[in-house]
N, C-alpha and C. Protein backbone atom coordinates (compact mmCIF):
# COMPACT_ATOMS: atom_id res chain seq x y z
N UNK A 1 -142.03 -153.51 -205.59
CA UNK A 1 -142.90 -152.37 -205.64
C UNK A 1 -143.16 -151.80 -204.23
N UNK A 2 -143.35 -152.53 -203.52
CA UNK A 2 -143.39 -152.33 -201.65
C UNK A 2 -142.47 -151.95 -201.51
N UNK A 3 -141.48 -152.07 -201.77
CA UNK A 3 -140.07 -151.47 -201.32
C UNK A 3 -139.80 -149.88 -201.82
N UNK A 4 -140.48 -149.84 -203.03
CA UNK A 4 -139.79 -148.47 -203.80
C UNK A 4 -140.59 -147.48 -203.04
N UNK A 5 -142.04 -147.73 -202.51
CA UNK A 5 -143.40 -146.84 -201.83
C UNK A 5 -142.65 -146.82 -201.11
N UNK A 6 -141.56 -147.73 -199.75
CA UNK A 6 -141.59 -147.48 -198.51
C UNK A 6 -139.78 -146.63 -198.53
N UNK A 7 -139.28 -146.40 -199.34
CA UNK A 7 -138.02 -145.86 -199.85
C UNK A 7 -138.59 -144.33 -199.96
N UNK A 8 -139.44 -144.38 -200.28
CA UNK A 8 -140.29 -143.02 -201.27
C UNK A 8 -140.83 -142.18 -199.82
N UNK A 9 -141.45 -142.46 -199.40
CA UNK A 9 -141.94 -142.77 -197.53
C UNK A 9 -140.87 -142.18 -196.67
N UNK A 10 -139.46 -142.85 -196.82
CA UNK A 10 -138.65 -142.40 -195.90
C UNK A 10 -138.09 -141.27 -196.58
N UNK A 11 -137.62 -141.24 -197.92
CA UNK A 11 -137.04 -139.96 -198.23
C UNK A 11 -138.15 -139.11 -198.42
N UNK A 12 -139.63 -139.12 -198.62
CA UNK A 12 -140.34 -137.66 -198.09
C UNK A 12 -139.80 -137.31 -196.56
N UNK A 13 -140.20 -138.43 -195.71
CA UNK A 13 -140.09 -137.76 -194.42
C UNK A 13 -138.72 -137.44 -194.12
N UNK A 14 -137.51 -137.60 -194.14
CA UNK A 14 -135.90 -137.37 -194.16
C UNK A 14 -136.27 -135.34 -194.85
N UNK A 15 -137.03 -135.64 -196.00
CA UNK A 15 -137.04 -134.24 -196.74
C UNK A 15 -137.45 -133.14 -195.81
N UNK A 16 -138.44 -133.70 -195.03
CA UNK A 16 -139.44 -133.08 -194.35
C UNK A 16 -138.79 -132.65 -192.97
N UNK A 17 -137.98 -133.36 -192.09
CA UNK A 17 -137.50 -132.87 -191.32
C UNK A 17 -136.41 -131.57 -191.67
N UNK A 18 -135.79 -132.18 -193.00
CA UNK A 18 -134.31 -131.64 -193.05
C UNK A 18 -135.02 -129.95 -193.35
N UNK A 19 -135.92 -129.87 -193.81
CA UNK A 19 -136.39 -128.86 -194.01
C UNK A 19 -136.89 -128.12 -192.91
N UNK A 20 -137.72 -128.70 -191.82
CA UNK A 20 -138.62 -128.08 -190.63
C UNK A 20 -137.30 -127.75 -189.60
N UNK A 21 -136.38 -128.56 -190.04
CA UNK A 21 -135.86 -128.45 -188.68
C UNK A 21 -134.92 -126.57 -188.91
N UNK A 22 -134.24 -126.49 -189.93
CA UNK A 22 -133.87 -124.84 -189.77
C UNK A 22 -134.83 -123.82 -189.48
N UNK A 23 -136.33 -124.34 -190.61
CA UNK A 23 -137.20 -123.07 -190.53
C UNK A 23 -137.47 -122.91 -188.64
N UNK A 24 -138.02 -123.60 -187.99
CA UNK A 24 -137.96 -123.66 -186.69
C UNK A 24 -136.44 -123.29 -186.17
N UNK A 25 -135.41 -123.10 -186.10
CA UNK A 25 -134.15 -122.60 -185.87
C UNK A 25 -134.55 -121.41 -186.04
N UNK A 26 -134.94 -120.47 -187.03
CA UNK A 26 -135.08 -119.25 -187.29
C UNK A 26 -136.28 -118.64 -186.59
N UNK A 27 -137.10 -118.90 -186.79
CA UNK A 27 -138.46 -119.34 -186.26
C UNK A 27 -138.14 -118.84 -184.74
N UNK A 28 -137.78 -119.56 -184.28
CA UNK A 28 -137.05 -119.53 -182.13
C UNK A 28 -136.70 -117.87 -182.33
N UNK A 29 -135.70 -117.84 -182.90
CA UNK A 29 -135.05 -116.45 -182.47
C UNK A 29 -135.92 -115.30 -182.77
N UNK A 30 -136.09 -115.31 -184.42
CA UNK A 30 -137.31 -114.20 -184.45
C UNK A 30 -138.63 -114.16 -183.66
N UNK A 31 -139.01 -114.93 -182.91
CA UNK A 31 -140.24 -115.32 -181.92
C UNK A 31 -139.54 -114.12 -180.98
N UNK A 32 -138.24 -114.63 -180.34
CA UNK A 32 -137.76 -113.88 -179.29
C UNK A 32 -137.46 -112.72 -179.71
N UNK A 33 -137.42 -112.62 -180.89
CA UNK A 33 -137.17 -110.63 -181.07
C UNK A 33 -138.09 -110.69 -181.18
N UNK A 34 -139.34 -110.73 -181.47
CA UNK A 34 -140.44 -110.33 -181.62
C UNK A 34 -141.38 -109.81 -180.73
N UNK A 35 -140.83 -110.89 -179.78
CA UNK A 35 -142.15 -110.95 -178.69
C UNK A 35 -141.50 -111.45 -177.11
N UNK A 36 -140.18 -111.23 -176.86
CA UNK A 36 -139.39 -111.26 -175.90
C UNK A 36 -139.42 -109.79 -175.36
N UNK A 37 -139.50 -109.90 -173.75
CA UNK A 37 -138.73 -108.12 -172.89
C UNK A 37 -137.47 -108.24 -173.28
N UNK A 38 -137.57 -106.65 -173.16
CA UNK A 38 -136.30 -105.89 -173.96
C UNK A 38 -135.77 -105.31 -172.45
N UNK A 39 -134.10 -105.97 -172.21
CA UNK A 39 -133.44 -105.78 -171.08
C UNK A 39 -132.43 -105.18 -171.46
N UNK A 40 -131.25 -104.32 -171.01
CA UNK A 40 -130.25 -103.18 -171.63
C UNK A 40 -129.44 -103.83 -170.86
N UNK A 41 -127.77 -104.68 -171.22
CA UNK A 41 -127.02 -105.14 -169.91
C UNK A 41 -126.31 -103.95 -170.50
N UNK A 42 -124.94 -103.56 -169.82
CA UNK A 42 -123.87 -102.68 -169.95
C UNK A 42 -122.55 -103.72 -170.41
N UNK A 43 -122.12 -103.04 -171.62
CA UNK A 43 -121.13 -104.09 -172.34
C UNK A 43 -119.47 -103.43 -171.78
N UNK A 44 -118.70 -104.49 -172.44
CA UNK A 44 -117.16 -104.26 -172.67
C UNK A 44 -117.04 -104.86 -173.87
N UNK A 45 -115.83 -104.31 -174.88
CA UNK A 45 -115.56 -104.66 -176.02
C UNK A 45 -114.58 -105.66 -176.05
N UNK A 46 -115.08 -106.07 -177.53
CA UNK A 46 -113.65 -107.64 -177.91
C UNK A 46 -113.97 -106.94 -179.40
N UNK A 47 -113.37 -108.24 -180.48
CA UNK A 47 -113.34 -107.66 -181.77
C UNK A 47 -113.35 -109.13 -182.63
N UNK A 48 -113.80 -109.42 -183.72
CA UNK A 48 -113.62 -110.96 -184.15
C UNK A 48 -114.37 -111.51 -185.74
N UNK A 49 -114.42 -111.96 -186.21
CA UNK A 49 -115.14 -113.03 -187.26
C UNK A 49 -115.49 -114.00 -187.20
N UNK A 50 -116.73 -114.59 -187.54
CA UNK A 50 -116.68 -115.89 -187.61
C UNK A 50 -117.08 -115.98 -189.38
N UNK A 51 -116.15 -117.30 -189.90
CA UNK A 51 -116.14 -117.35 -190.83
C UNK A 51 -117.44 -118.21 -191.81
N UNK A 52 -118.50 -118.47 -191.01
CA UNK A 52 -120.10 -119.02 -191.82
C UNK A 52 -120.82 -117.72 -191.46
N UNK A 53 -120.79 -116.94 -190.25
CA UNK A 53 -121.75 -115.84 -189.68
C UNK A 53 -121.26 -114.56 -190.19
N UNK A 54 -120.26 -113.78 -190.58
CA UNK A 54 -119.55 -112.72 -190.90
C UNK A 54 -119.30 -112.10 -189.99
N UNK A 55 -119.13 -110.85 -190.03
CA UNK A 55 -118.60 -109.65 -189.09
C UNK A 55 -119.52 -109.86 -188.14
N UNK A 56 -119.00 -109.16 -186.93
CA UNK A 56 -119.82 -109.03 -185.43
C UNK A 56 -118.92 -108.26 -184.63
N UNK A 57 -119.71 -107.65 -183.63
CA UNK A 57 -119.10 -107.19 -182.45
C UNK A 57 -119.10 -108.13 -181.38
N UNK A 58 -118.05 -108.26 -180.97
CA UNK A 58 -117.97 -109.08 -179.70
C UNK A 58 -118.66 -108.19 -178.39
N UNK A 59 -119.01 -108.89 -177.72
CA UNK A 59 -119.80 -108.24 -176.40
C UNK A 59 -119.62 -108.75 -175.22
N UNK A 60 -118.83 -108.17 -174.92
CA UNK A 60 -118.30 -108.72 -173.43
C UNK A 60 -119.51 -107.62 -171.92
N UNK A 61 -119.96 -108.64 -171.04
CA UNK A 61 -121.14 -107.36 -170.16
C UNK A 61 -120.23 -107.95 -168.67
N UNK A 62 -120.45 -106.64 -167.85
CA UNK A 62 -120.20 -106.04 -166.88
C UNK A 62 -121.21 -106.76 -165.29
N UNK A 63 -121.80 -107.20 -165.62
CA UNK A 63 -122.95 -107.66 -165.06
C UNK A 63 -123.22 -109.32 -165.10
N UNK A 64 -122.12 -110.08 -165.48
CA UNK A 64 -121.76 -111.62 -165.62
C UNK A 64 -121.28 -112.38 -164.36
N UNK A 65 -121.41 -112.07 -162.92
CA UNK A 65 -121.48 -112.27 -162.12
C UNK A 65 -121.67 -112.80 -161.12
N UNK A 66 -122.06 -113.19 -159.98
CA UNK A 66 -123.03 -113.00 -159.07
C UNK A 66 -122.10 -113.79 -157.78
N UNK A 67 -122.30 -112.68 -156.86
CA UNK A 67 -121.86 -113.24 -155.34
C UNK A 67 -122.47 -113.79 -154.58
N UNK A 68 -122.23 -114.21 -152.87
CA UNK A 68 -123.00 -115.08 -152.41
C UNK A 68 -123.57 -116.05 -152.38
N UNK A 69 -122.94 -117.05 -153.64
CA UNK A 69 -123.69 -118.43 -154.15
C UNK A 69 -122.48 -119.68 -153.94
N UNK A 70 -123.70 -120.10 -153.19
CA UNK A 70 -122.39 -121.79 -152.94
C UNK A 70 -122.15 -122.83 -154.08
N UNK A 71 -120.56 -122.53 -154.15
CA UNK A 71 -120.32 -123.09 -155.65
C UNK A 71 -119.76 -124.53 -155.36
N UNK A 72 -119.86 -124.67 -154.50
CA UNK A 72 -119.27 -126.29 -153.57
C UNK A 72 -119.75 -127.46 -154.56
N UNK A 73 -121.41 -127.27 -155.10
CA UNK A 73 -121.79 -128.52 -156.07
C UNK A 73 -121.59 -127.93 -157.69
N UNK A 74 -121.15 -126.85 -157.75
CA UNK A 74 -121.24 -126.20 -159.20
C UNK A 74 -120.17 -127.27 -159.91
N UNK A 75 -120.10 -127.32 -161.45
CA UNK A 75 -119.08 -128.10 -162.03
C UNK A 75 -118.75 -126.90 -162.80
N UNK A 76 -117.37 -127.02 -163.36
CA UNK A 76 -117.25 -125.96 -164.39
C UNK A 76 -117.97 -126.19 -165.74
N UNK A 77 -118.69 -124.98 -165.93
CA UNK A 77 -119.44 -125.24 -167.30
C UNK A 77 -120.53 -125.71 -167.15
N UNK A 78 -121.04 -125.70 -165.88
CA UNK A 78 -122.33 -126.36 -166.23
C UNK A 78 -123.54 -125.25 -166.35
N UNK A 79 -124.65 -126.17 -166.90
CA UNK A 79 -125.74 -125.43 -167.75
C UNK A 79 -126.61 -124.92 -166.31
N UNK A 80 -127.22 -123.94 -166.19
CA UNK A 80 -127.65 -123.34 -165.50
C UNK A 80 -128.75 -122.27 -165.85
N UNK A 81 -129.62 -121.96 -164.91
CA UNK A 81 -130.26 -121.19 -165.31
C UNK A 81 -130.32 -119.37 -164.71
N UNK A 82 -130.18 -118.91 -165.08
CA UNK A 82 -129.56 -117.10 -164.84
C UNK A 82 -130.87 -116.32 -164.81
N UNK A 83 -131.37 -116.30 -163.54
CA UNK A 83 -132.32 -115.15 -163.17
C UNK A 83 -132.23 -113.49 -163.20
N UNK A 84 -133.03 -113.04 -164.14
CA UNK A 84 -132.65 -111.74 -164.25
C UNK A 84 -133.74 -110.69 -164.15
N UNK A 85 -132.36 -109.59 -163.35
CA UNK A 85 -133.81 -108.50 -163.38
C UNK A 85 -132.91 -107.15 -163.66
N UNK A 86 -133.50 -106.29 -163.00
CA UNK A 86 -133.07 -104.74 -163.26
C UNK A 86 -133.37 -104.02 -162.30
N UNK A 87 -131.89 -103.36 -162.37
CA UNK A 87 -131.79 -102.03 -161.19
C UNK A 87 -132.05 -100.78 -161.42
N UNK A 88 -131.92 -100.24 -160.57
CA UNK A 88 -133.05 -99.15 -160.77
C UNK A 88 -132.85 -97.84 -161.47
N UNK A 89 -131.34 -97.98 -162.39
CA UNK A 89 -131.09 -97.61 -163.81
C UNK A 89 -131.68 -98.22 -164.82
N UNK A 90 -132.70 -99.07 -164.64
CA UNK A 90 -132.97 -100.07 -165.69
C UNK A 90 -131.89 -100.63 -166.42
N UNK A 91 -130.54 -101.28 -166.09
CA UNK A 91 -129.94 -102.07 -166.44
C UNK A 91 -130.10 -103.58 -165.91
N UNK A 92 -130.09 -104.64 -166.67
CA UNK A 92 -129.85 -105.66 -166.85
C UNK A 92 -128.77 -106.34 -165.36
N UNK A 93 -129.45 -107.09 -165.06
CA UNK A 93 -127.69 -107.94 -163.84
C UNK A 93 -128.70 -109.37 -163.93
N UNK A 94 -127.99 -110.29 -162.98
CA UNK A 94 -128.56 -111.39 -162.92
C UNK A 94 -128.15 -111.31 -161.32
N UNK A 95 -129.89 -111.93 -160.75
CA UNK A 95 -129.82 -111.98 -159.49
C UNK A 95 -130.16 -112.98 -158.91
N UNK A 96 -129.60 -114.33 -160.01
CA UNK A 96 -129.80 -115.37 -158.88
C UNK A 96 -129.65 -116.47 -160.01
N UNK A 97 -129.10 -117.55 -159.23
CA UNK A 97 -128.97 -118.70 -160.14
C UNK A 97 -130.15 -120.08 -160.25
N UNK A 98 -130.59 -120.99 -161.00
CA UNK A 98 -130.83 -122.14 -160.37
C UNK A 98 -130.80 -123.41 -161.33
N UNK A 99 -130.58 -124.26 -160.67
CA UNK A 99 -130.67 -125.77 -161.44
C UNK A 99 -131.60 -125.97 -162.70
N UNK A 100 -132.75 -125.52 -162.07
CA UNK A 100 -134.23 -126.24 -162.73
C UNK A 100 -134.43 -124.78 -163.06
N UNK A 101 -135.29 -125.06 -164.43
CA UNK A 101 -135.53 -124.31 -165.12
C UNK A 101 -136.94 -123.46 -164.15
N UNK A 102 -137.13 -121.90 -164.23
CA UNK A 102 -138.43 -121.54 -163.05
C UNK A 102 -139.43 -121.52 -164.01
N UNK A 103 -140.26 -121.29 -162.93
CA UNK A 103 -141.57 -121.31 -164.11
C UNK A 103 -142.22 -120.11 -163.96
N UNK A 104 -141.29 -118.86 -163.59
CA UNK A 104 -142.09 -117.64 -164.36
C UNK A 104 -140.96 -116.97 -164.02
N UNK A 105 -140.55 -115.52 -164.36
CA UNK A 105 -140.00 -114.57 -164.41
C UNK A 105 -139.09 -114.93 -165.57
N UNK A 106 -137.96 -114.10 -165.94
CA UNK A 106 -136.96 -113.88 -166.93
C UNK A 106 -135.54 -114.47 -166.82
N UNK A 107 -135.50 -115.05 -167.44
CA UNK A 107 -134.35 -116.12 -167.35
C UNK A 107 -133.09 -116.58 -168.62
N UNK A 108 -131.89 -117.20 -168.41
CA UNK A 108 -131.88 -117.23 -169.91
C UNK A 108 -130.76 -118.62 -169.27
N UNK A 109 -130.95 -119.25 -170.18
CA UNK A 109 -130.23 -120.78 -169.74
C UNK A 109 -128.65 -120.13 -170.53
N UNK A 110 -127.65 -120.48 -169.43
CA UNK A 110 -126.37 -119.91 -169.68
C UNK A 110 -125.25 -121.37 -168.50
N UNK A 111 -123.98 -120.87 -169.34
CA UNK A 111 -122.94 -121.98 -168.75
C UNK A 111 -122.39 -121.07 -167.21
N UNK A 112 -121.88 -121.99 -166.25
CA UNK A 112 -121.44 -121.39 -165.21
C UNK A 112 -120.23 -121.72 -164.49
N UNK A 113 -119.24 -120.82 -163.90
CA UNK A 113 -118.03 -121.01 -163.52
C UNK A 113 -118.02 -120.93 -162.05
N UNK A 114 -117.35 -121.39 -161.40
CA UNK A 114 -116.81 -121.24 -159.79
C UNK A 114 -115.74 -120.26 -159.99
N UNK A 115 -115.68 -118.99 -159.43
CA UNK A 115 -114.55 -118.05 -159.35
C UNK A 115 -114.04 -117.40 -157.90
N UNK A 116 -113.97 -118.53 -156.96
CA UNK A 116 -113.98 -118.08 -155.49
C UNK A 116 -114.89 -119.02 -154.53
N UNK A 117 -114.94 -118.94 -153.74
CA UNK A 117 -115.59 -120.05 -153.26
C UNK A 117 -117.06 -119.48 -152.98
N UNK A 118 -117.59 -118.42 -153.06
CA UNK A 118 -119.15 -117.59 -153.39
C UNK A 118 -119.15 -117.23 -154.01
N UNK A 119 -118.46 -116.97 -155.55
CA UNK A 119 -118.57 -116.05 -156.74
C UNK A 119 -118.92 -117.03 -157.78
N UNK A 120 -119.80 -116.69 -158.54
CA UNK A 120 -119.80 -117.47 -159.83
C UNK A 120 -120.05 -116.23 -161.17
N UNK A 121 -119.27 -116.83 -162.23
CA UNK A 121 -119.19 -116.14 -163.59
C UNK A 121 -120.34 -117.34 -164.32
N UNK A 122 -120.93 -116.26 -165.19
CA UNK A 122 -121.61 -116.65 -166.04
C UNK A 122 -121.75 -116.06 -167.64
N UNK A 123 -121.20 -117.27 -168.23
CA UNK A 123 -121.36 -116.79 -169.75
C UNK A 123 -122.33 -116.61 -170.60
N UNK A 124 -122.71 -115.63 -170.71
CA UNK A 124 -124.31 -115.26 -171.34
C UNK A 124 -124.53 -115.57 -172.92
N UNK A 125 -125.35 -116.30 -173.43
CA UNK A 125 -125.21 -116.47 -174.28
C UNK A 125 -125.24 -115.81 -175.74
N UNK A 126 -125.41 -114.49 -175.33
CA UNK A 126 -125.50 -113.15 -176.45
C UNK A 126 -124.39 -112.80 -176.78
N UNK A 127 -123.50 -112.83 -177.01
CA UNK A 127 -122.17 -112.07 -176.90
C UNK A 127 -121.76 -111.99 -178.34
N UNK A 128 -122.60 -112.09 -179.36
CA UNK A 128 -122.37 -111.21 -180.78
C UNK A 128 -123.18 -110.19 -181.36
N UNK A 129 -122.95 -109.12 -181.74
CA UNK A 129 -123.88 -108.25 -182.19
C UNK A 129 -123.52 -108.69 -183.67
N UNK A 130 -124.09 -109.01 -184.52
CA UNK A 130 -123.78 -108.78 -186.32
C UNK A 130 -124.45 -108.18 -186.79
N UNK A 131 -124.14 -107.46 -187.97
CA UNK A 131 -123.85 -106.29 -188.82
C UNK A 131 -123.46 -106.29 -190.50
N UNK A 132 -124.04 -105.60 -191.01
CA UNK A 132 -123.33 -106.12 -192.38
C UNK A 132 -122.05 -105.64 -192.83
N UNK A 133 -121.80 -106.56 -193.30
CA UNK A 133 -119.92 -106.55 -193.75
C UNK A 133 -119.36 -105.20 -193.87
N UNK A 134 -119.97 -103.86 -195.20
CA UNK A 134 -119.33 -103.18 -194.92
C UNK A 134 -118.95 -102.02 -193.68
N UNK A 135 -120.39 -102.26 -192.69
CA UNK A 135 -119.97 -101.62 -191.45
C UNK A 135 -119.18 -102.02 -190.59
N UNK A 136 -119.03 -103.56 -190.39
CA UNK A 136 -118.24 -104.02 -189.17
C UNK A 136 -116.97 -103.37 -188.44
N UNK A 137 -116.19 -103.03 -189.79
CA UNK A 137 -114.75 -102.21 -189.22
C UNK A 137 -114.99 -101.45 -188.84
N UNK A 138 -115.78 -100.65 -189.29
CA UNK A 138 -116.06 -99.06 -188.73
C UNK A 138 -116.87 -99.30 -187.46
N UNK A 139 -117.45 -100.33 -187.32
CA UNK A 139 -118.47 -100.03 -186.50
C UNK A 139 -117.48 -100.88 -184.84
N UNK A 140 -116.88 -101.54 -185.01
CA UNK A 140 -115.46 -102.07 -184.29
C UNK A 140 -114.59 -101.25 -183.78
N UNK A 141 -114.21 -100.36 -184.84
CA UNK A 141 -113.63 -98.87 -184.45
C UNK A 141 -114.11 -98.10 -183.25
N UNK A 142 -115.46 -97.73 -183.65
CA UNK A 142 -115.93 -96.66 -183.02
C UNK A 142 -116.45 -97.29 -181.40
N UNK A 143 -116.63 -98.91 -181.87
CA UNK A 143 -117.23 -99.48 -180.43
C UNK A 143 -115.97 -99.26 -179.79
N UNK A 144 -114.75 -99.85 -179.72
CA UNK A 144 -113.60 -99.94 -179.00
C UNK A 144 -113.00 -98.49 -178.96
N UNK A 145 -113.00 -97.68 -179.61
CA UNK A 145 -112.72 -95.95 -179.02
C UNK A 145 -113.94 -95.57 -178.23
N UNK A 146 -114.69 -95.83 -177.78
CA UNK A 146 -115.85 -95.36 -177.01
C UNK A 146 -115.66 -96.15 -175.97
N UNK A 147 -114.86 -96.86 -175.49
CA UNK A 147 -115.12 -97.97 -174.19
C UNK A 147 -114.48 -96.54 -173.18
N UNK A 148 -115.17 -96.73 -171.83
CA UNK A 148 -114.63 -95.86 -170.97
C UNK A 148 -114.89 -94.46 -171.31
N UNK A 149 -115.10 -93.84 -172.50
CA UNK A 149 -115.11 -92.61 -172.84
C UNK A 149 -117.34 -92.54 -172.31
N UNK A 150 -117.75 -93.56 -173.28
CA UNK A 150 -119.53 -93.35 -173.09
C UNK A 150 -119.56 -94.92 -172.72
N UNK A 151 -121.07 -94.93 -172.31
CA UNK A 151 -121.14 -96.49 -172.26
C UNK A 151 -121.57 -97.38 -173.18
N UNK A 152 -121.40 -98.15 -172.82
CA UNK A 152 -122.47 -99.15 -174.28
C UNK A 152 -122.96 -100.13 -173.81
N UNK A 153 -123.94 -100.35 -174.46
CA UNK A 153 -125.24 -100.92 -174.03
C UNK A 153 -125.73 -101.60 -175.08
N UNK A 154 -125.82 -102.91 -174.65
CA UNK A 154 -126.52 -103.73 -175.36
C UNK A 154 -128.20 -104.07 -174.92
N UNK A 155 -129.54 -103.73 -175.82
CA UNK A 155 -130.82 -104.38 -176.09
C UNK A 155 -130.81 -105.86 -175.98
N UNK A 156 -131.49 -106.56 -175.01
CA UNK A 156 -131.42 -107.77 -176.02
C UNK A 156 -132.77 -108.14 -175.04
N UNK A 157 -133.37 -108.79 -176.27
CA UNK A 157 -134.55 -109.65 -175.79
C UNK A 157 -134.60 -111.07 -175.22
N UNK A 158 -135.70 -111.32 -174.31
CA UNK A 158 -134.95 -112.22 -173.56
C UNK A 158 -136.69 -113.30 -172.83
N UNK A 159 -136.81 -114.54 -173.94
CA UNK A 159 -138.33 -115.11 -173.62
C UNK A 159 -138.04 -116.74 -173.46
N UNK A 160 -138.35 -116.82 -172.42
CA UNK A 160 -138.30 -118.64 -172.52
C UNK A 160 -136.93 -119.11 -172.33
N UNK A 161 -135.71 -118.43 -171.95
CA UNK A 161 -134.83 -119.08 -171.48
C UNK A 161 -133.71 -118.92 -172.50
N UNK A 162 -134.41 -118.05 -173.82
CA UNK A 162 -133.27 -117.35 -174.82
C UNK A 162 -133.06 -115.78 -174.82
N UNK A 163 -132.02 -115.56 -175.48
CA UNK A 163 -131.64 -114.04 -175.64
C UNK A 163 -131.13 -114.11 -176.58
N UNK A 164 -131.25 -112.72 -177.52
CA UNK A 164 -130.94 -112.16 -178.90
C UNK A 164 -130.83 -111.06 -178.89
N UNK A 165 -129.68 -109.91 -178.99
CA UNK A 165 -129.40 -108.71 -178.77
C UNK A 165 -130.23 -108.62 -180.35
N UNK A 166 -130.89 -107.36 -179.72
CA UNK A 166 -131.75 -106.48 -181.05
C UNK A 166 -130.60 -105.29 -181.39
N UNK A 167 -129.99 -104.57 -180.04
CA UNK A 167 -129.67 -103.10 -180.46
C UNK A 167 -128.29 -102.89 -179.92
N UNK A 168 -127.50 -102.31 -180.72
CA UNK A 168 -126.20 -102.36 -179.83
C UNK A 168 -126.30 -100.59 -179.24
N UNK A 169 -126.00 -100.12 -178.46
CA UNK A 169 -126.03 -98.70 -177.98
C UNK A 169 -124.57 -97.85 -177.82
N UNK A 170 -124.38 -97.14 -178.21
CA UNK A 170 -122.89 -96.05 -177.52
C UNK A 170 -123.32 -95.41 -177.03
N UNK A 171 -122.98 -94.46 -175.82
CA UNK A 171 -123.73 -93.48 -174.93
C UNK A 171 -125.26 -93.84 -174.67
N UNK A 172 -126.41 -92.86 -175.63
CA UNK A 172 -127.44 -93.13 -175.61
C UNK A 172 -128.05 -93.49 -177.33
N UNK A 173 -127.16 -93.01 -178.33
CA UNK A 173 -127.39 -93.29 -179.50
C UNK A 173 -127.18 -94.91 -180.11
N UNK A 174 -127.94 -95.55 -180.96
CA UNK A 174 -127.93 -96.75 -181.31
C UNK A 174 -126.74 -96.75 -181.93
N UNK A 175 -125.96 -97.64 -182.70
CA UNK A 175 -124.64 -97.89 -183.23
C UNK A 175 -124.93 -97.79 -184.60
N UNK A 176 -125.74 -98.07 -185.45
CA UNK A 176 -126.32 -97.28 -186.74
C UNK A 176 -126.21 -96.04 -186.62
N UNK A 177 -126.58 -94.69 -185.77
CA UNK A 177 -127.15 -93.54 -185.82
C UNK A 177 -125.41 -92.76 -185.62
N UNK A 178 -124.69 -93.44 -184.75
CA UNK A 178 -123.07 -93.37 -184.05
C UNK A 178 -122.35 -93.11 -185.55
N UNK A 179 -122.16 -94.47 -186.40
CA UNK A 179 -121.84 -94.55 -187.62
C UNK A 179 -121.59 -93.46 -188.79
N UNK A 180 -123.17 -93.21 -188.74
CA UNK A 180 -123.62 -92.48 -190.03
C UNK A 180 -122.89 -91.41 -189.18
N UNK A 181 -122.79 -90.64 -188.23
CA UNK A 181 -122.40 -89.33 -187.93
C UNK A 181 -120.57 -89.89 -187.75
N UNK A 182 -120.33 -90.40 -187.89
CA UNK A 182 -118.84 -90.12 -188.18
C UNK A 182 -118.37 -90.64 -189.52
N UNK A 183 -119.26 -91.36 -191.00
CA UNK A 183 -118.65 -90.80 -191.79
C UNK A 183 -118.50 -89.64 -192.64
C-alpha cells in the first residue's frame, strides 16, 4: 500500500513537470514579445523548412559582426554574450562582446566565431521569421526579389538575453501589408 501512494507521488510529480516545463517554454518567448525593446537589424535573405516548425523565412543580418576584438582566447562556437545598441538610423548592430552575462543594458546570448585575428562573427539567434503555410512561398518570393532592390528589416524584441523577431519589414511596409498588395 506504501508503495502504490509513493508510485502515485512520483507519477503526479513526473505529470507535473512534463507539463510546466513547455507551458514555461512558451511562456519565455511571449514574455519577450510582450514586454522586450523592439530593435530593427537590417536582413539578407536565405529560404528553407523545418519539418516540426513549418514554413519560415530565413534571416540572414548585415550587422553580425564586430571588429577590434581579441579573438586569441575565443573558441569556435562559443556562447557569448552580444551587446547591442543602435545607430543613429535606429538600426540594430552589436557593439561589443562579453563573457559574463552584464547586468544592465540589451543583450542577447549568441554563439561566436574568430574570422581574422580582430574580427568576430556572431550568430544571432533569430534567424527565422514563420508564417503560415499558405503565405510562405509567396512571401519567400517577394522577400528574395526585394533583396538589393528595398531593404528589409527585421523587428525583433530583445529582454534578458533573448530575441524573437515580431515583424519582418520590405522597404518600410511590414511583409503582411507587401503580400496582400501583390496578390
Amino acid at each position: 500500500m506504501k508503495n502504490k501512494k509513493w508510485l502515485l507521488s512520483l507519477f503526479i510529480l513526473v505529470a507535473f513537470i512534463q507539463l510546466t516545463v513547455p507551458i514555461f517554454m512558451a511562456w519565455r518567448w511571449e514574455d519577450v514579445l510582450q514586454t522586450g525593446r523592439r530593435f530593427y537589424w537590417e536582413t539578407a535573405p536565405v529560404d528553407p523548412y523545418d519539418a516540426f516548425k513549418g514554413r519560415y523565412v530565413a534571416l540572414g543580418f548585415k550587422e553580425n559582426t564586430l571588429s577590434g576584438v581579441n579573438t586569441e582566447q575565443l573558441i569556435g562556437g562559443q556562447l557569448v554574450y552580444a551587446i547591442i545598441d543602435e545607430n543613429t538610423e535606429g538600426k540594430a548592430y552589436i557593439s561589443g562582446l562579453s563573457m559574463v552575462r552584464p547586468d544592465s543594458g540589451y543583450y542577447i546570448k549568441a554563439k561566436a566565431y574568430a574570422v581574422g585575428k580582430d574580427k568576430v562573427h556572431v550568430n544571432l539567434p533569430f534567424n527565422r521569421y514563420y508564417l503560415p503555410e499558405e503565405l510562405a512561398a509567396q512571401a519567400e518570393t517577394v522577400y528574395r526579389e526585394s533583396a538589393g532592390k528595398q531593404s528589409g528589416v527585421a523587428a525583433v524584441r530583445i529582454k534578458d538575453g533573448y530575441g524573437v523577431v515580431e515583424q519582418l519589414y520590405i522597404g518600410n511596409k511590414p511583409l503582411q501589408e507587401v503580400l496582400q498588395q501583390t496578390r
